[in-house]
Protein backbone atom coordinates (compact mmCIF):
# COMPACT_ATOMS: atom_id res chain seq x y z
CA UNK A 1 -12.02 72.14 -83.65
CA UNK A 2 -11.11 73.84 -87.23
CA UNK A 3 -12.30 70.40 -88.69
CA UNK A 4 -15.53 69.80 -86.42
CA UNK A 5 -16.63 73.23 -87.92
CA UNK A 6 -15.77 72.56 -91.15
CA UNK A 7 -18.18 68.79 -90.91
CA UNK A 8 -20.77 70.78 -89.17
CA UNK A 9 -21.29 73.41 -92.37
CA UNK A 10 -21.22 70.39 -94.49
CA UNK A 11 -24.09 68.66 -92.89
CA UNK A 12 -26.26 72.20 -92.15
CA UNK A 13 -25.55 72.53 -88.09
CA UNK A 14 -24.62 76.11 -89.06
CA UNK A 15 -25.67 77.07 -85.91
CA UNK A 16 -23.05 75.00 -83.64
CA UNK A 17 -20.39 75.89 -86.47
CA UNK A 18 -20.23 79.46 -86.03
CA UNK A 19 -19.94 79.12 -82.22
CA UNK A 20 -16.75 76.78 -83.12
CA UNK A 21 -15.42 79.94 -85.66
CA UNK A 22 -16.13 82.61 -83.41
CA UNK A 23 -14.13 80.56 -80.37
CA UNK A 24 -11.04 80.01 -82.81
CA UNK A 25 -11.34 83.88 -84.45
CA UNK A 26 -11.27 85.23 -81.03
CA UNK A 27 -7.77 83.65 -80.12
CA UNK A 28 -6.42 85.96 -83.14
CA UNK A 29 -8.48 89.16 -82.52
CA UNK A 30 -5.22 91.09 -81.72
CA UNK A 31 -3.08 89.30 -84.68
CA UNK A 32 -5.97 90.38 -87.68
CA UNK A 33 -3.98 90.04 -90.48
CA UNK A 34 -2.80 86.63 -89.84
CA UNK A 35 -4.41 83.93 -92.17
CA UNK A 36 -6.26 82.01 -89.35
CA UNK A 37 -7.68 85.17 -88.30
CA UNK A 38 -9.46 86.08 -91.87
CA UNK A 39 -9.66 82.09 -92.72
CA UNK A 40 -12.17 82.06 -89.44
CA UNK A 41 -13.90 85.69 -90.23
CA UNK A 42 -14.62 84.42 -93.72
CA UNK A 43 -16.20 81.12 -92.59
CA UNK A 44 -18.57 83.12 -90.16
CA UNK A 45 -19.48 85.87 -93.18
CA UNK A 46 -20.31 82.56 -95.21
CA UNK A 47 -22.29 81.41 -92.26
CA UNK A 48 -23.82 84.75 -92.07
CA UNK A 49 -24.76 84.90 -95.73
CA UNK A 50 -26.92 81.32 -95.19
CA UNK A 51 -28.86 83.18 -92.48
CA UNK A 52 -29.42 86.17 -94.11
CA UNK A 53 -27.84 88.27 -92.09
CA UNK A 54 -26.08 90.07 -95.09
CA UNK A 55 -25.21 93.33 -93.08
CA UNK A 56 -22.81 91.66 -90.78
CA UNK A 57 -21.56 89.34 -93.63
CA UNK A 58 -20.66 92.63 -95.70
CA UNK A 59 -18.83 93.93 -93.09
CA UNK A 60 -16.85 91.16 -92.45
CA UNK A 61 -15.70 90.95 -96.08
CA UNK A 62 -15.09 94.74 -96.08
CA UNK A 63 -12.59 94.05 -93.56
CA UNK A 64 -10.27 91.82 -96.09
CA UNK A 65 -10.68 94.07 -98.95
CA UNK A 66 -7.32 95.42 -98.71
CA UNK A 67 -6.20 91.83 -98.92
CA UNK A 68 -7.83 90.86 -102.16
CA UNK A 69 -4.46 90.71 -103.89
CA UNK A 70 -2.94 88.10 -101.66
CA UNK A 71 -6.02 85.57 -100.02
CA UNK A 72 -8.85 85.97 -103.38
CA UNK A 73 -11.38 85.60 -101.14
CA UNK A 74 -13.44 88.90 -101.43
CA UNK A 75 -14.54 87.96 -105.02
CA UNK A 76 -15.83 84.83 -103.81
CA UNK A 77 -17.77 86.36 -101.02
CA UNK A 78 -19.17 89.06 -102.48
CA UNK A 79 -20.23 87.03 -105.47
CA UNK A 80 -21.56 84.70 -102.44
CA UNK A 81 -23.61 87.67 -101.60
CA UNK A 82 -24.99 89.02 -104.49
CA UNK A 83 -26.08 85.02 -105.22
CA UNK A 84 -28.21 85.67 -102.08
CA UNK A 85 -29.56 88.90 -103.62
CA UNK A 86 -30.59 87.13 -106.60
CA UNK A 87 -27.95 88.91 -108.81
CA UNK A 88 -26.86 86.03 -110.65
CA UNK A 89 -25.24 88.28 -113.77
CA UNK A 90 -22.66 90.30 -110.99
CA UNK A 91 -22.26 87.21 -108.93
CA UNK A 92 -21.00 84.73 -111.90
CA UNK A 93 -18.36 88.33 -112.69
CA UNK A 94 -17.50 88.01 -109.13
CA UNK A 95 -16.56 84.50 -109.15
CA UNK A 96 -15.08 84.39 -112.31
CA UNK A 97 -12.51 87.30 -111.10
CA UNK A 98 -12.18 85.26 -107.79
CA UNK A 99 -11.15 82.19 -110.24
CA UNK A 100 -8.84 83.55 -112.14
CA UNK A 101 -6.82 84.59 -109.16
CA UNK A 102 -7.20 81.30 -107.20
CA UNK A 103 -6.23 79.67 -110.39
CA UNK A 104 -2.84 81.81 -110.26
CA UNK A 105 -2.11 81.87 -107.58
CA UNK A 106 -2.54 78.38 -106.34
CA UNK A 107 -3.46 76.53 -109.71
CA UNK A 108 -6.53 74.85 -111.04
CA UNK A 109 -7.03 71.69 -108.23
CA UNK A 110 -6.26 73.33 -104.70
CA UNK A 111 -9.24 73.13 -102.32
CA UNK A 112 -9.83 76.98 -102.64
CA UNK A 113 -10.00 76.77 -106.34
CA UNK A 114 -12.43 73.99 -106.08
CA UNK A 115 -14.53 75.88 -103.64
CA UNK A 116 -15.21 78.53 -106.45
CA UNK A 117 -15.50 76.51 -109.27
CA UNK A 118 -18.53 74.45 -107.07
CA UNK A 119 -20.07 78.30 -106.28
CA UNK A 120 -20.43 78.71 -110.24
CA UNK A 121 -21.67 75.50 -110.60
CA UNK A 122 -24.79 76.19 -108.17
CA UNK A 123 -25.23 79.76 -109.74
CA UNK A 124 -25.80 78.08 -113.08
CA UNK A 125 -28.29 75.63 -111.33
CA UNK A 126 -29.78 78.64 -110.00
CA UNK A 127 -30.07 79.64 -113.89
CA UNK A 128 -31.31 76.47 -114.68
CA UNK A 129 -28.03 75.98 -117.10
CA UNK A 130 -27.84 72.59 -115.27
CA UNK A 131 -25.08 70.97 -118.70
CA UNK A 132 -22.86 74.14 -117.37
CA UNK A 133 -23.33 72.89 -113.93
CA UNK A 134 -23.12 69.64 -114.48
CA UNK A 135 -19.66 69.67 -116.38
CA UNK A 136 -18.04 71.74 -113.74
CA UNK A 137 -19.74 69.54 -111.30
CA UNK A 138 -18.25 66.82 -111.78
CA UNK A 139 -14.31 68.40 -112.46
CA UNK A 140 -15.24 69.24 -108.88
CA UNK A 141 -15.87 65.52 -107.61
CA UNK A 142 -12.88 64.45 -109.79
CA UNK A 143 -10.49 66.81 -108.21
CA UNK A 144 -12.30 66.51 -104.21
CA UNK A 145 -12.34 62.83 -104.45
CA UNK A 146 -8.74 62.28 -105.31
CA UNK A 147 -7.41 65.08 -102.62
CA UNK A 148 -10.39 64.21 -99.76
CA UNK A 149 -11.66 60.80 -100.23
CA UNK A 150 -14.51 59.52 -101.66
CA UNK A 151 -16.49 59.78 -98.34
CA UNK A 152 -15.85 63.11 -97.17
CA UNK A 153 -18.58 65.59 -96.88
CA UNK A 154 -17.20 68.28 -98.96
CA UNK A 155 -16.86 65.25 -102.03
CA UNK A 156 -19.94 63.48 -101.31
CA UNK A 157 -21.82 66.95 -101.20
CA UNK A 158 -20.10 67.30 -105.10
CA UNK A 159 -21.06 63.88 -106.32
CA UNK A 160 -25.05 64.64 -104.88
CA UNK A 161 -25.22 67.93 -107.04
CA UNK A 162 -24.30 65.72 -110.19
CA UNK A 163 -26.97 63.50 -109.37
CA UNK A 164 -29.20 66.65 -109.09
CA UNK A 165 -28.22 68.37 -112.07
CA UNK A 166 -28.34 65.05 -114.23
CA UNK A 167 -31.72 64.62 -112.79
CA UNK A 168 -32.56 68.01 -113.69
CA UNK A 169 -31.49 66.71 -117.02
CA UNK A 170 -33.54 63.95 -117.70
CA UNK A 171 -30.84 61.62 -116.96
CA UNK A 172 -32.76 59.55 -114.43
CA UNK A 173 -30.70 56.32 -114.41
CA UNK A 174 -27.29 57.88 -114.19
CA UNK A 175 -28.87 60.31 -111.48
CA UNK A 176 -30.10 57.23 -109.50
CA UNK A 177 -26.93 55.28 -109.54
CA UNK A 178 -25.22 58.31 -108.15
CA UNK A 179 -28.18 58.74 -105.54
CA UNK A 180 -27.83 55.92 -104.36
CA UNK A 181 -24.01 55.74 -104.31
CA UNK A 182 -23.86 59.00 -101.82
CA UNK A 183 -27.11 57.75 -99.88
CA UNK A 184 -24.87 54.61 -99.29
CA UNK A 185 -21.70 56.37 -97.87
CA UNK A 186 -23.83 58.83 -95.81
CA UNK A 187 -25.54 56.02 -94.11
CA UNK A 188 -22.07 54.72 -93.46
CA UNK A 189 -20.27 57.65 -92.26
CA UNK A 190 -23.32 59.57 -90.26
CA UNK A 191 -26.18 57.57 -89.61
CA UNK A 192 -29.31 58.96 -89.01
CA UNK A 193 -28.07 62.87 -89.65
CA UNK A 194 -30.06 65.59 -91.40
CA UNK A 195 -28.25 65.65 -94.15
CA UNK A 196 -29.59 62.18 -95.21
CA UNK A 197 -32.82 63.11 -95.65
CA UNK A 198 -32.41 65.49 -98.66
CA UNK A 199 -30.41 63.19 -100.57
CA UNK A 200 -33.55 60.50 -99.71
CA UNK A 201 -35.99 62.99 -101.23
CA UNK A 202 -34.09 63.41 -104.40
CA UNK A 203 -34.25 59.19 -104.72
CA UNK A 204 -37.93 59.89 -103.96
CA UNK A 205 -38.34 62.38 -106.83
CA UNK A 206 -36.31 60.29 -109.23
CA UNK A 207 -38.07 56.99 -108.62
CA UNK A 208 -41.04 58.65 -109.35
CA UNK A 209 -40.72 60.23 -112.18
CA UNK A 210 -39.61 57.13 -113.27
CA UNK A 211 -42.88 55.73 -112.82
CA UNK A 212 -41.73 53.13 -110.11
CA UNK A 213 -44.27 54.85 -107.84
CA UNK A 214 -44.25 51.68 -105.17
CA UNK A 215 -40.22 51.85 -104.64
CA UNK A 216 -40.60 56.15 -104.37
CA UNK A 217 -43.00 55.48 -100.91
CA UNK A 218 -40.99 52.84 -99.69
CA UNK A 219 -37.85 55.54 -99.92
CA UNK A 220 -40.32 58.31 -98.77
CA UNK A 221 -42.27 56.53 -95.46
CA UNK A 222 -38.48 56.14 -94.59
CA UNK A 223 -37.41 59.55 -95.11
CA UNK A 224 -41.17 60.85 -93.12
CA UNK A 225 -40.25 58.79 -89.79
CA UNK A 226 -36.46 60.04 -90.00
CA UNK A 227 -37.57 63.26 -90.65
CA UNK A 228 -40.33 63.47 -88.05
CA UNK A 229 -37.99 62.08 -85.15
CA UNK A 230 -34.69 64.22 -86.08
CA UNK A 231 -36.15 67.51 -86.87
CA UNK A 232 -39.59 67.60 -85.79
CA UNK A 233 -43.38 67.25 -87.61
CA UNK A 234 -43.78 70.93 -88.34
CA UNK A 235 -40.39 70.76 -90.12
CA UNK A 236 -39.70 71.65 -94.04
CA UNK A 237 -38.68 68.60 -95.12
CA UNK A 238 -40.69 66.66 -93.06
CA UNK A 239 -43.87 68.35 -94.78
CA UNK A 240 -42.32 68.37 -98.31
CA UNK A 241 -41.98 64.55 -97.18
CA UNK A 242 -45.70 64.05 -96.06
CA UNK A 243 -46.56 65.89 -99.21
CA UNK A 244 -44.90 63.21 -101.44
CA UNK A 245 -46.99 60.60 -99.74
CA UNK A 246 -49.59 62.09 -100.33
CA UNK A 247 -48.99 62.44 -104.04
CA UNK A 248 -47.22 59.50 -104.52
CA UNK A 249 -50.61 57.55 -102.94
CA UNK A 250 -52.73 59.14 -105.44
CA UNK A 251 -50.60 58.21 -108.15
CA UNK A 252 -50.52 54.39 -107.27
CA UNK A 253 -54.25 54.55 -106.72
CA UNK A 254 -54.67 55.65 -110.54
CA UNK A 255 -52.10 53.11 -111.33
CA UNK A 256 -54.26 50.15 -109.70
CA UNK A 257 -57.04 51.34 -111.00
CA UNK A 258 -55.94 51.66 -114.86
CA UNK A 259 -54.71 48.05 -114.23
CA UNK A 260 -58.10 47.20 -112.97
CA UNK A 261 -60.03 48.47 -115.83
C-alpha cells in the first residue's frame, strides 16, 4: 500500500494517496514515535501543504519537532511550508539546515537526501535561478536513476524538471531530447494518465518556440482530446491546451501568409 501511495503523489492523485497514508498512520496511532508512524504523518502534512491546508500541515510537523535531531525532517517541511507562503529567503535556510543533517546523517545519495536537494532545486526555479536548478537537477536524476531506475516516477519526475529548467534556459534542443525521452517512458509505464499531459505541453511550448509551429499542434490536438476525456473540458490544462491551439493557429496563419506574399 506504502508504494501505491507513494506512485499516486508522483502522478498528482493526491486525493486517493492520503486516504492510503491515513489507513497505514492509523495502524500506529498508539506506537507515535515509531518511524512508520511519523514517515506516514509527514507524507499527509506534505499532502496537506499541496492543498493548502497549511494549519493542519503545521500541526502535524509540530508534532516531530522534538525529533528533529534524529529523522531531519522538520527542516524540510517547514521550508516546504514557507515555499507555499512565498518565503523563498527562510525556505532555501530551512532546507539548507535540513541538508546538512540528511547529508550526516545518511550521506549525500540516500533517497531522503535527494528529496531535499530536488526541494532546493524547485525553490530556485521559483526564483527563476533556473543554472542553480538545473545543476542540482540533474545530480538528482544521476543519483535517482542509478538507485530507482530510469522509469520510476520519482526519476522520471527529475529528468522532466531538467528539461524544464534547460528550456527555461534557452536550451531548446537539449530540452526536447529530454522531453521526449520522459514522454516516451510515461507512455510506456502509464498510458493515458494525467501526468502525461504536462510533460506534452512542455513539448508543445518547446516546439514552438522553436518555430516548428505545425509539429507544436500536432503534439497539442493530442494533448486537448487526452485532456478533455481524462479530466474534463472545464479543466486547467485542458484550457491552457485549447489556448495553445488557439495561438499556435494564429501563428501558422501568419506563417502561410508571409510565405504567400
Amino acid at each position: 500500500m506504502e508504494n501505491l501511495a507513494s506512485v499516486l503523489t508522483c502522478l498528482g492523485q493526491d486525493d486517493d494517496a492520503l486516504n492510503i497514508y491515513l489507513t497505514l498512520e492509523g495502524k500506529f496511532k498508539r506506537r507515535k514515535q515509531t518511524p512508520q508512524f511519523l514517515k506516514y504523518n509527514m507524507e499527509i502534512a506534505y499532502i496537506k501543504i499541496r492543498q493548502g491546508d497549511l494549519d493542519e500541515a503545521y500541526m502535524r510537523i509540530n508534532e516531530q519537532t522534538t525529533l528533529v535531531g534524529l529523522f531531519g525532517q522538520i527542516n524540510h517541511s517547514m521550508g516546504t511550508l514557507l515555499l507555499k507562503q512565498g518565503s523563498y529567503d527562510d525556505a532555501l535556510k530551512m532546507f539548507k539546515t535540513d541538508l546538512r543533517q540528511k547529508n550526516t546523517i545518511f550521506g549525500s545519495n540516500h533517497t531522503s537526501t535527494l528529496n531535499t536537494k530536488n526541494s532546493i532545486a524547485f525553490l530556485f526555479k521559483m526564483q527563476g535561478k533556473y543554472e542553480e536548478a538545473l545543476k542540482i537537477s540533474r545530480n538528482v536524476y544521476k543519483e535517482r536513476k542509478k538507485r530507482l531506475g530510469k522509469e520510476h516516477p520519482d526519476t522520471l519526475e527529475t529528468h522532466y524538471n531538467t528539461a524544464l529548467y534547460l528550456y527555461k534556459l534557452g536550451k531548446y534542443n537539449s530540452a526536447l531530447k529530454i522531453a521526449y525521452s520522459v514522454d516516451k517512458d510515461r507512455e510506456k509505464m502509464i498510458p493515458g494518465h494525467p501526468c502525461l499531459i504536462q510533460g506534452k505541453l512542455l513539448i508543445v511550448e518547446i516546439l514552438k518556440d522553436q518555430g516548428k509551429y505545425q509539429e507544436a499542434m500536432k503534439m497539442c490536438d493530442e494533448v486537448y482530446e487526452q485532456s478533455s476525456k481524462v479530466l474534463g473540458e472545464a479543466h486547467p490544462k485542458t484550457l491552457e491546451c485549447y489556448a495553445q491551439m488557439a495561438n499556435l493557429k494564429e501563428l501558422i496563419l501568419l506563417e502561410q501568409n508571409i510565405d504567400s506574399s
